[in-house]
Protein backbone atom coordinates (compact mmCIF):
# COMPACT_ATOMS: atom_id res chain seq x y z
CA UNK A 1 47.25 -1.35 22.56
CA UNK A 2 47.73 2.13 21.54
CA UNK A 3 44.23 4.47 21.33
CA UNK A 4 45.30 4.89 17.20
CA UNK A 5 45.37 1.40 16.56
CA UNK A 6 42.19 0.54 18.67
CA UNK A 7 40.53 3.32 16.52
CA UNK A 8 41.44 1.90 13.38
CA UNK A 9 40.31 -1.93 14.36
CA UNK A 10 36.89 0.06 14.74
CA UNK A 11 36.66 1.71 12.19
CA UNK A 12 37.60 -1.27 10.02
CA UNK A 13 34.89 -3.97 11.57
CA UNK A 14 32.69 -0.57 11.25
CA UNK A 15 33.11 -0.85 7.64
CA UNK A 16 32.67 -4.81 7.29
CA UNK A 17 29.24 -4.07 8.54
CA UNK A 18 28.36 -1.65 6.09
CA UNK A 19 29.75 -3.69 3.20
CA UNK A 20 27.78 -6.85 4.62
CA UNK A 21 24.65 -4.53 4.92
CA UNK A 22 24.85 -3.51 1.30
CA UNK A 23 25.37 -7.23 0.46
CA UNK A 24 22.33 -7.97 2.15
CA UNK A 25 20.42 -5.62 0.06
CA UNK A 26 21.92 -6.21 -3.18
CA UNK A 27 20.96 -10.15 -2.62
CA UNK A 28 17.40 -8.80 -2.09
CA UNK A 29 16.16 -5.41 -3.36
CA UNK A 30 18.34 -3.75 -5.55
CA UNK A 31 16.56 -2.08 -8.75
CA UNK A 32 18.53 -4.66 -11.71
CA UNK A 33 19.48 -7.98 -11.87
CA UNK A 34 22.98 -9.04 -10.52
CA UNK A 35 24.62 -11.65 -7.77
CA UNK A 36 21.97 -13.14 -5.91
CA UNK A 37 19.10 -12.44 -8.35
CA UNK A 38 17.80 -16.02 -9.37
CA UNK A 39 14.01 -16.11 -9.02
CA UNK A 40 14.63 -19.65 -7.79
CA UNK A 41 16.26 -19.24 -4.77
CA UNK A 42 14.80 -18.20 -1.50
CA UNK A 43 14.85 -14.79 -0.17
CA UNK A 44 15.85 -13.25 3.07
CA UNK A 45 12.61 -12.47 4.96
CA UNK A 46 14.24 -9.97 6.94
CA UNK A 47 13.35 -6.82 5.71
CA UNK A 48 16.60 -5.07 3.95
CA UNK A 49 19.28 -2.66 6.67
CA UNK A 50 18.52 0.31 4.02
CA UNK A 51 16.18 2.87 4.46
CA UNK A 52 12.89 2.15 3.28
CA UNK A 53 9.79 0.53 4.52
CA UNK A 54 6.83 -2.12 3.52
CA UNK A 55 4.06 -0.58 1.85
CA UNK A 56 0.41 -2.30 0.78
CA UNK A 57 0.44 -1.63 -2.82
CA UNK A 58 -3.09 -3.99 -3.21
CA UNK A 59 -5.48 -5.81 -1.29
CA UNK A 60 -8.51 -7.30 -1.57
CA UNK A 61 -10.80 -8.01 1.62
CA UNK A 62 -11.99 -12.03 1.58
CA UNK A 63 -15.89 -11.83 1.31
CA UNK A 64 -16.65 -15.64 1.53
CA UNK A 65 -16.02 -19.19 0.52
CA UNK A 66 -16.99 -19.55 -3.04
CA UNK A 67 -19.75 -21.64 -3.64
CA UNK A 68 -19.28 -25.23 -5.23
CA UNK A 69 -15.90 -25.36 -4.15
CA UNK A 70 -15.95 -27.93 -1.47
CA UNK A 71 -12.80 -29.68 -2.45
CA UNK A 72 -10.96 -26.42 -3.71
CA UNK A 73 -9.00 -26.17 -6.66
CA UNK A 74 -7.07 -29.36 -6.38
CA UNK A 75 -4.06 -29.65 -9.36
CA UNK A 76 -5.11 -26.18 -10.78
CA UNK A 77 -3.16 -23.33 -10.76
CA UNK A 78 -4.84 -19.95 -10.38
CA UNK A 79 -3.22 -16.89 -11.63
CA UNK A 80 -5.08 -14.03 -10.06
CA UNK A 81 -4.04 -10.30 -12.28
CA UNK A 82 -4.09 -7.97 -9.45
CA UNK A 83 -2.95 -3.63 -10.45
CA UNK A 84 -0.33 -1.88 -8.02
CA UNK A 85 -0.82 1.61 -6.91
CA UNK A 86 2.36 2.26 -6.09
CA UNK A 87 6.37 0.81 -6.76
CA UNK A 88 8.61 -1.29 -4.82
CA UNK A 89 11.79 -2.75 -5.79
CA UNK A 90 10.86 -6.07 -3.95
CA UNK A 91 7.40 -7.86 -3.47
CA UNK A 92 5.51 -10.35 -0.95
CA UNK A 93 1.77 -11.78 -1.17
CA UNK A 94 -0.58 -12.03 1.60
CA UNK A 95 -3.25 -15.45 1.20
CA UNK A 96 -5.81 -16.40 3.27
CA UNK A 97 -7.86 -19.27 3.86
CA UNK A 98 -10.02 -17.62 6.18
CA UNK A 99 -13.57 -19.54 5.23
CA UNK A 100 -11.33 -22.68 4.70
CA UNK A 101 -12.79 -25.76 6.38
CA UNK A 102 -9.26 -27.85 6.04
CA UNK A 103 -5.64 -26.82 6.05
CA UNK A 104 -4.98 -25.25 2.17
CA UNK A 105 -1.69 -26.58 1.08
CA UNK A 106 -0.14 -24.28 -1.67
CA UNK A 107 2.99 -26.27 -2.98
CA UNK A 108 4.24 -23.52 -5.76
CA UNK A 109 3.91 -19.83 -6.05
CA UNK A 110 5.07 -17.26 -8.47
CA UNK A 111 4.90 -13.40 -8.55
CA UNK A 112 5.60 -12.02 -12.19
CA UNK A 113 4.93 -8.68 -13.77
CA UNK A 114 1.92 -8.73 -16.65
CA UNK A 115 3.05 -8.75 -19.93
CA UNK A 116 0.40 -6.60 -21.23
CA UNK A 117 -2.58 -5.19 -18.77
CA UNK A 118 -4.77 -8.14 -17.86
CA UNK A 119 -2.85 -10.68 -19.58
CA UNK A 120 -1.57 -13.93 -18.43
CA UNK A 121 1.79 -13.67 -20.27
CA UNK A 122 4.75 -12.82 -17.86
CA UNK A 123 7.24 -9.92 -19.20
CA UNK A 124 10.09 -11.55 -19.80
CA UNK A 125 12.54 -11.75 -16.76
CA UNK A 126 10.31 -10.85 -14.30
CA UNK A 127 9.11 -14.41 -12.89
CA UNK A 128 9.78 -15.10 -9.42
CA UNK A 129 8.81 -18.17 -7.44
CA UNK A 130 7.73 -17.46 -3.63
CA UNK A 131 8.85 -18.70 -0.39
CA UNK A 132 7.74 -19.00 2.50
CA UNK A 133 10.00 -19.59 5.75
CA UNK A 134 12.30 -19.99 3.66
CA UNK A 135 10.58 -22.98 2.10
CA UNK A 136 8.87 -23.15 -1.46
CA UNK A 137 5.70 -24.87 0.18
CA UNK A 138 3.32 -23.57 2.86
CA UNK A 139 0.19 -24.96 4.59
CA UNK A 140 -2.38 -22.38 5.48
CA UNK A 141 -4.68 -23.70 8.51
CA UNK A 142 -8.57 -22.91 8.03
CA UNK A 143 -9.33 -19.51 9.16
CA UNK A 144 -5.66 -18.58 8.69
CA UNK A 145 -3.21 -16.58 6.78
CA UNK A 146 0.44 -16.29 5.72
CA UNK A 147 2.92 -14.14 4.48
CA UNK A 148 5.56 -15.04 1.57
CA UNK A 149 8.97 -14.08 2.30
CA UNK A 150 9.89 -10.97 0.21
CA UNK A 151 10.96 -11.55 -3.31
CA UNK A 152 13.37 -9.60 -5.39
CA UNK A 153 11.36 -8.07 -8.42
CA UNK A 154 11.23 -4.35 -9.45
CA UNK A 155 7.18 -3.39 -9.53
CA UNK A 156 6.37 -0.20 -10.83
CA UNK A 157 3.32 1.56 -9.52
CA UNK A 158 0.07 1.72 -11.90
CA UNK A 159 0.94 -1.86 -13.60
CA UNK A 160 -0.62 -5.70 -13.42
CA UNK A 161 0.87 -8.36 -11.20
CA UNK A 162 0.55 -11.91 -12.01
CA UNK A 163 0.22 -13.75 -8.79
CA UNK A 164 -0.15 -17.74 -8.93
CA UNK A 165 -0.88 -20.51 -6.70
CA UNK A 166 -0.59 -24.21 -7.55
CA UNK A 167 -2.49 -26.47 -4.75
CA UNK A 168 -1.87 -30.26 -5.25
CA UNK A 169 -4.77 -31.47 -2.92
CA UNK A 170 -8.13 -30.82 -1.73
CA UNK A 171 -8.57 -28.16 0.61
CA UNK A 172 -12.31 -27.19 1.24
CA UNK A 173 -13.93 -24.23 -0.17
CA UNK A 174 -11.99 -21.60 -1.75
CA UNK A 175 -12.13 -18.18 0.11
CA UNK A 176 -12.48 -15.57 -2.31
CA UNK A 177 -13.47 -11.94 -3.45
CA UNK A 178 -16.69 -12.28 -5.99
CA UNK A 179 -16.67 -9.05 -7.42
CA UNK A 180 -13.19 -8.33 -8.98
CA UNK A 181 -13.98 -6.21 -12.09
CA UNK A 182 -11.23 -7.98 -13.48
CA UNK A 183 -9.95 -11.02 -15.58
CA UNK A 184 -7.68 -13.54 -13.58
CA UNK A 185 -7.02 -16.98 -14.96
CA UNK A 186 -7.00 -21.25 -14.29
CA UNK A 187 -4.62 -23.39 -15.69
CA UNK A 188 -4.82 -27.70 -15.06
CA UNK A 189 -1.59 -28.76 -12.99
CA UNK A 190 1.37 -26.99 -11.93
CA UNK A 191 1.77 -24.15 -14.01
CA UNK A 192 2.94 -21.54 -11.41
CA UNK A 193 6.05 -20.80 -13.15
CA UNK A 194 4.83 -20.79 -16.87
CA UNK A 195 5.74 -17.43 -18.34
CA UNK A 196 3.93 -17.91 -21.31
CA UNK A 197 -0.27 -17.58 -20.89
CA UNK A 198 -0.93 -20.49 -23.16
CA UNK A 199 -2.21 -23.04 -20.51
CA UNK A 200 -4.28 -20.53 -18.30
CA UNK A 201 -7.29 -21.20 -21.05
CA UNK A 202 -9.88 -20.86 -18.44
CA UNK A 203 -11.02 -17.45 -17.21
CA UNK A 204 -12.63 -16.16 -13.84
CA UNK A 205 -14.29 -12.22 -12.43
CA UNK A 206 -12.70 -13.69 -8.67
CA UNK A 207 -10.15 -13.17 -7.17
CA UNK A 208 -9.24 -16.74 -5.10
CA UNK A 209 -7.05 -17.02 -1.41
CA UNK A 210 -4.81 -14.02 -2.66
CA UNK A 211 -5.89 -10.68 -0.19
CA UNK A 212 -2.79 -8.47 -0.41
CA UNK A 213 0.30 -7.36 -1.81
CA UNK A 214 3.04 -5.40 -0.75
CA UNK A 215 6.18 -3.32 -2.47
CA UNK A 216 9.41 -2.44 -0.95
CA UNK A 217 9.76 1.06 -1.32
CA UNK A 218 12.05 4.36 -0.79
CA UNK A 219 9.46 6.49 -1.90
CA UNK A 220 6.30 5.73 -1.00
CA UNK A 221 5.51 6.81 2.65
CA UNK A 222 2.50 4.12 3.45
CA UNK A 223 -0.74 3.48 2.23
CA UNK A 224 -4.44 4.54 2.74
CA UNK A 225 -7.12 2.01 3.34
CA UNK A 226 -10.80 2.69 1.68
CA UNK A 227 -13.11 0.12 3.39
CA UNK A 228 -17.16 0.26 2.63
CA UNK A 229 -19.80 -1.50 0.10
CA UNK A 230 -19.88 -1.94 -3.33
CA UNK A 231 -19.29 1.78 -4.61
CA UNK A 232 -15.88 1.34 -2.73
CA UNK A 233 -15.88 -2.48 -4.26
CA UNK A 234 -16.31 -0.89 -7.84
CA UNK A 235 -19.09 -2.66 -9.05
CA UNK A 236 -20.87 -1.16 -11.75
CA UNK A 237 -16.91 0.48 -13.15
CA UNK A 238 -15.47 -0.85 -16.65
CA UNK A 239 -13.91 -4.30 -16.06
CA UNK A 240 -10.61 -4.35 -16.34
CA UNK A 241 -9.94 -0.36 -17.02
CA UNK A 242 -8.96 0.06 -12.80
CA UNK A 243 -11.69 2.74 -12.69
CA UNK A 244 -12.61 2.21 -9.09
CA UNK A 245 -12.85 5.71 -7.11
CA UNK A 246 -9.97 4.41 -5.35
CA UNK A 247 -7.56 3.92 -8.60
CA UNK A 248 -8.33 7.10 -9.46
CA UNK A 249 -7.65 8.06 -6.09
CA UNK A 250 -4.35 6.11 -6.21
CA UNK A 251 -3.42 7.94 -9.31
CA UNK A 252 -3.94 11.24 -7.90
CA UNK A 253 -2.03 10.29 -5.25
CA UNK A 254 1.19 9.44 -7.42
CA UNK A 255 0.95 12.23 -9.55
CA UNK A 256 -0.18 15.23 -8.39
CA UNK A 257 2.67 17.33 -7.39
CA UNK A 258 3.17 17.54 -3.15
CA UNK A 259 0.64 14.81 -3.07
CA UNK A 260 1.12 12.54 0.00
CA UNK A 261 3.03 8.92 -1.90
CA UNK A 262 0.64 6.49 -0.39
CA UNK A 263 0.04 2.93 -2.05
CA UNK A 264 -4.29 2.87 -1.55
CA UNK A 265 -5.76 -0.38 -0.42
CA UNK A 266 -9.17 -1.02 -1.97
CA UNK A 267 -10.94 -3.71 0.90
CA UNK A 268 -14.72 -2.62 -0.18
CA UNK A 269 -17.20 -5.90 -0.38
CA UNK A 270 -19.93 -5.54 -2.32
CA UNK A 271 -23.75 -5.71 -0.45
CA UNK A 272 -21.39 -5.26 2.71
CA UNK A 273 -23.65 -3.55 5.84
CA UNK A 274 -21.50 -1.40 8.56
CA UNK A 275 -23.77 -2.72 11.01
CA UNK A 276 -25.21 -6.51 10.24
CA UNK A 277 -23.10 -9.83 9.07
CA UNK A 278 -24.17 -11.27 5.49
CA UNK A 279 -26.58 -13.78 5.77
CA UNK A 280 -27.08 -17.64 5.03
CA UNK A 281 -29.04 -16.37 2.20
CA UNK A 282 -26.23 -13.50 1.13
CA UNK A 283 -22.66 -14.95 2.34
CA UNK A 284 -20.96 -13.06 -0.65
CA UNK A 285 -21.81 -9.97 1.09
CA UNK A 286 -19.43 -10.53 4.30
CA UNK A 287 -18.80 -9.48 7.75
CA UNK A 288 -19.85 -6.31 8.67
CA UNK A 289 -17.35 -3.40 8.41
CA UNK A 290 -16.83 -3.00 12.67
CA UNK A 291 -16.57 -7.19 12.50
CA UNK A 292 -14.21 -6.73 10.01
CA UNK A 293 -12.36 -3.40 10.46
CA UNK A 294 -8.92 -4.26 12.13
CA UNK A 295 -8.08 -7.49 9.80
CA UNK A 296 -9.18 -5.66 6.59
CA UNK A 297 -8.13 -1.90 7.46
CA UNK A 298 -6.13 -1.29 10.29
CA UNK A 299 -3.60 -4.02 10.63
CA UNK A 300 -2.78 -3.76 6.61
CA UNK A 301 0.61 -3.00 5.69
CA UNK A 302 1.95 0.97 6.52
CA UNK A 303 -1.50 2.33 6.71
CA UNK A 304 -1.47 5.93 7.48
CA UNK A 305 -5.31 6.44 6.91
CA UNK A 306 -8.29 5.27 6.66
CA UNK A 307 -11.51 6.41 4.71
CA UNK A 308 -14.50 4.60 5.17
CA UNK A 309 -17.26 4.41 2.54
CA UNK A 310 -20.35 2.88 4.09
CA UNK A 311 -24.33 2.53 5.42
CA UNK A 312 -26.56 2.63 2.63
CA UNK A 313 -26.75 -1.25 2.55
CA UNK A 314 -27.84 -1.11 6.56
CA UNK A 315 -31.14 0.77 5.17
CA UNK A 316 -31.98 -1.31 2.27
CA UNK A 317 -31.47 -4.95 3.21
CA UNK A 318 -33.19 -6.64 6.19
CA UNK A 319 -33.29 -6.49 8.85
CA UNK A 320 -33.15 -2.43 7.78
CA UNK A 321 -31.85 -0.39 10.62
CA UNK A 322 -33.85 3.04 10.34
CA UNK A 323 -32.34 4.55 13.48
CA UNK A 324 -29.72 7.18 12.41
CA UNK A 325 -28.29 7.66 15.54
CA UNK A 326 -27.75 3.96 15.45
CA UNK A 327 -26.06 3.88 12.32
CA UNK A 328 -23.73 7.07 13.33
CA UNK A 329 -23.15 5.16 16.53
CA UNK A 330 -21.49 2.74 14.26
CA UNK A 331 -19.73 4.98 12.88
CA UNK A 332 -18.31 6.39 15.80
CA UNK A 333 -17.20 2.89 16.81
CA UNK A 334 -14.71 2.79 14.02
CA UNK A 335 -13.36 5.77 15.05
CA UNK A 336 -12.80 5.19 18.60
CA UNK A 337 -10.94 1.61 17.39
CA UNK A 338 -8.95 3.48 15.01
CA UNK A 339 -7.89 6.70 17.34
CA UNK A 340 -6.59 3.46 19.51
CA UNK A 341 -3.96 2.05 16.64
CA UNK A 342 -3.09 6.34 16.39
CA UNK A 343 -5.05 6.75 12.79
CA UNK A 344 -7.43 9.31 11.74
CA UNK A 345 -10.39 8.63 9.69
CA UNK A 346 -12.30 10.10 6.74
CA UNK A 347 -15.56 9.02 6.48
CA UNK A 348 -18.27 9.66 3.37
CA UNK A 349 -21.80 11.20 3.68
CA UNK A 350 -24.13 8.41 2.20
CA UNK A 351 -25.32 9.40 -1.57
CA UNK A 352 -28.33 9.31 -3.94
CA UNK A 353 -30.08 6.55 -4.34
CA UNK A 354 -33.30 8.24 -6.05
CA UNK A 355 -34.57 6.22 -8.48
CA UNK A 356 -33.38 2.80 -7.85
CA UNK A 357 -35.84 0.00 -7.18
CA UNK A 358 -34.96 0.43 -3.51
CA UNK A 359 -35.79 3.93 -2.92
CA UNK A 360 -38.28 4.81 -0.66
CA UNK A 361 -39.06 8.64 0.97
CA UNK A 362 -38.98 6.90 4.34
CA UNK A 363 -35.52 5.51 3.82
CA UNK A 364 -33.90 8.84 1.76
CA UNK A 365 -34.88 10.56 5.04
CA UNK A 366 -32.93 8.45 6.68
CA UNK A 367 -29.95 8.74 4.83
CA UNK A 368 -30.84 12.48 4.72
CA UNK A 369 -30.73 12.64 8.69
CA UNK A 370 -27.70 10.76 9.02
CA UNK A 371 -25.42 12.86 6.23
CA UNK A 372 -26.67 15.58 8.79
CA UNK A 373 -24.92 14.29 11.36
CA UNK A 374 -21.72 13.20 9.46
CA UNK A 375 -21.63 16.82 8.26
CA UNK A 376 -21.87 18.56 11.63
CA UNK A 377 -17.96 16.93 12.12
CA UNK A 378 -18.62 15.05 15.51
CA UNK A 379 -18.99 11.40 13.55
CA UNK A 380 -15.29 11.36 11.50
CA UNK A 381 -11.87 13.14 11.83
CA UNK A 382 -12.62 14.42 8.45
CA UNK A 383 -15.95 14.20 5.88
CA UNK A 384 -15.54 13.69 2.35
CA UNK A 385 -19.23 14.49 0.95
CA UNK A 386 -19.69 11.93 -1.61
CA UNK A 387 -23.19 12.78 -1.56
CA UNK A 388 -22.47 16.40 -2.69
CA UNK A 389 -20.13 15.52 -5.24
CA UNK A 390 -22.73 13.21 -7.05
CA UNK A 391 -26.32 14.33 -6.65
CA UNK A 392 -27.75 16.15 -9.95
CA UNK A 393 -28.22 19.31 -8.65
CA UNK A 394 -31.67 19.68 -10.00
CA UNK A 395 -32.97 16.57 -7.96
CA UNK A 396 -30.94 15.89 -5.20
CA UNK A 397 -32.14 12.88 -4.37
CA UNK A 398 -30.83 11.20 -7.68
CA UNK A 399 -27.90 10.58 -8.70
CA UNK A 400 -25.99 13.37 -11.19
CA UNK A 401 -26.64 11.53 -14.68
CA UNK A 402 -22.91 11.91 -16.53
CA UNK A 403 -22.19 9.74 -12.80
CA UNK A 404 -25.12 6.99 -13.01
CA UNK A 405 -24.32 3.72 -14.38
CA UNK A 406 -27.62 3.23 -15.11
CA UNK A 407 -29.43 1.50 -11.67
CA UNK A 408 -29.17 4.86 -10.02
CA UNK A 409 -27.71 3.64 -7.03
CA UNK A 410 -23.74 2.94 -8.06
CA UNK A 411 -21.36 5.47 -10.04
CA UNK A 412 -20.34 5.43 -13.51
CA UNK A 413 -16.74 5.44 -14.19
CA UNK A 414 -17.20 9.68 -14.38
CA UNK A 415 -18.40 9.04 -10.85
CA UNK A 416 -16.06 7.41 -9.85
CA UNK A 417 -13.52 9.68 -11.21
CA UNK A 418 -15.35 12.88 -9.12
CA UNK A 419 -15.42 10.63 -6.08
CA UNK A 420 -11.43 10.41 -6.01
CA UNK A 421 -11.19 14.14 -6.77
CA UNK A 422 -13.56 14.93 -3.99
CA UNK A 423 -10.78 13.70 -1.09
CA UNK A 424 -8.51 16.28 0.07
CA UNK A 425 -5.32 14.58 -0.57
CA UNK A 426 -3.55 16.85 2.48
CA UNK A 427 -6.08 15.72 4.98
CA UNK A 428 -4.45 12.35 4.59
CA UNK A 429 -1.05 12.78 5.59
CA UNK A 430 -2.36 14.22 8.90
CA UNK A 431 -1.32 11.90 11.75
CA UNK A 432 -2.83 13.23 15.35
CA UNK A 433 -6.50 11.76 15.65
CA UNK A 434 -9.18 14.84 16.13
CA UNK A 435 -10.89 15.29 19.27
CA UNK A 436 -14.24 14.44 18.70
């Protein structure tokens, strides 16, 4: 065979594989509808030949099995309303049944944009049922978790996601996340793919067996993970508004020009202790942030940092731990697991507390002695001083009062807000660990 004809065969099976690449994407994650795009029909759970990545766009850690849910939520579907940070052109769910005590079977699920914020109503043409394995059933094993297969849906950053699960039997108690600060929704039988709202008449604050989302994107370049207590949870912000510090960070992060695109990953717990497991007598509050660091923050989807948010909880609930090298040596823990997976960490200075029915001069020194030691830079890669950016100035020990929500303990929505402009938004995109 002549060398010119050889070179053309090449060239020509060279371009087969390009045209069967772009097929490949066009059947998955292309931005409109065309060949391919049923919502019925499985996806390929190979991630697309085109550049782009997986990228968390939310998450929510699981903080315990709800109570009085022993047999589940047998022939109900559960529509959780979950808000994206960031945009993908193709989706897939993350549900656990980690405080399961049987295997969760989850015959139907659906991904579908919200109609209108924190509404059950899909937009029209944007249902999608879910797959998993290639099959439109999965069973989750107690203690375990699964990933759909990715879906073809266009999800723009800042919006609501409806994501539903339809379980036909009884499957032990429901893992969940208590604290939501937003509406989701309950519907009797399978309703997964109802794009109308009508039968979801029941509402719920929890988030149920759904613990993460994630976007196909070109743009975004990974996510950040905030992991703490309840002022990282969100607690005492406006339900349903997405004031959290970290949706403001998340917006700051999309908009602000030369800002690093990261999707942000909220996995705070409220009552949550850095050092101590909830309790028997306080399961909602979860396992402690080093039990629980590499599930909830470093194995999530494209993270590229992590900020951690926590300790005040160690000094208020019993058994206290009033030892701040103790508490630092925590600390330091994280660290050292997350320098191993090659990710830095910013880490807050504990704030204000003055005021609240918990306070006490012997515990504010401690917090005071340990924001000492987070400040002199040999605890975190980097130190975002939370406690600066709230206390009032003319009594330190309190919270500012624009950024009390009233128990002078957790922040306003206004303190949230300062929180999220407190983070230096280039310190994130750095990649080499510090030497500490």
């Amino acid at each position: 065979m002549k060398k010119s004809v050889g070179y053309a065969l090449l060239a020509a099976l060279a371009a087969v594989v390009v045209l069967i690449s772009v097929a490949i994407f066009a059947g998955f994650g292309g931005e409109d509808g065309g060949p391919g795009s049923s919502p019925h029909k499985p996806r390929d759970p190979a991630a697309p030949a085109v550049s782009g990545q997986w990228v968390g766009t939310w998450s929510a850690a699981a903080a315990a099995a709800e109570p009085g849910t022993l047999d589940g939520y047998a022939g109900m579907s559960i529509r959780n309303v979950v808000h994206t940070s960031v945009g993908g052109s193709g989706v897939r769910i993350q549900l656990s049944n980690l405080y399961g005590t049987r295997p969760l079977v989850v015959s139907h699920a659906s991904v579908a944009l919200a109609a209108a914020p924190s509404d059950p109503t899909a937009a029209d043409g944007t249902m999608r049922r879910l797959s998993f394995g290639g099959k439109p059933a999965v069973t989750i094993p107690a203690g375990g978790a699964v990933t759909s297969d990715p879906t073809r849906l266009k999800v723009p950053g800042d919006a609501d996601l409806l994501v539903t699960t339809y379980s036909p039997s009884p499957s032990g108690p429901a893992t969940y996340h208590p604290y939501a600060r937003q509406t989701s929704y309950l519907a009797r039988g399978d309703r997964a793919e109802d794009g109308t709202g009508a039968a979801y008449t029941e509402q719920s604050p929890y988030w149920r067996y759904l613990t993460g989302v994630d976007v196909w994107s070109t743009q975004a370049q990974g996510s950040v993970v905030a992991i703490g207590d309840s002022i990282t949870d969100g607690i005492t912000s406006t339900a349903g508004a997405n004031h959290r510090w970290t949706d403001f960070l998340a917006a700051r992060l999309r908009n602000e020009p030369g800002a690093p695109r990261y999707g942000v990953l909220n996995q705070g717990i409220s009552g949550n202790r850095l050092l101590v497991n909830g309790s028997r007598f306080s399961p909602n509050n979860g396992p402690s942030v080093l039990s629980r660091l590499d599930r909830d923050a470093l194995s999530r989807t494209g993270v590229k940092a992590v900020i951690v948010e926590i300790g005040l909880n160690d000094l208020f609930k019993s058994p206290r731990q009033l030892d701040p090298q103790k508490i630092v040596a925590g600390m330091r823990q994280i660290v050292r697991e997350a320098h191993a997976r090659g990710l830095r960490v910013t880490g807050s200075t504990l704030t204000p507390f003055g005021g609240h029915r918990g306070y006490s001069a012997q515990l504010n020194s401690v917090r005071e002695r340990v924001n000492r030691i987070i400040r002199s830079g040999t605890v975190y890669d980097e130190v975002v001083d939370f406690d600066k950016a709230l206390r009032d100035p003319a009594a330190p020990v309190r919270l500012r009062p624009v950024y009390d929500s009233g128990d002078h303990l957790h922040p306003s929505d206004e303190g949230y807000r300062a929180m999220a402009h407190t983070v230096d938004l280039d310190l994130l995109r750095q990649s080499a660990p510090a030497s500490l």
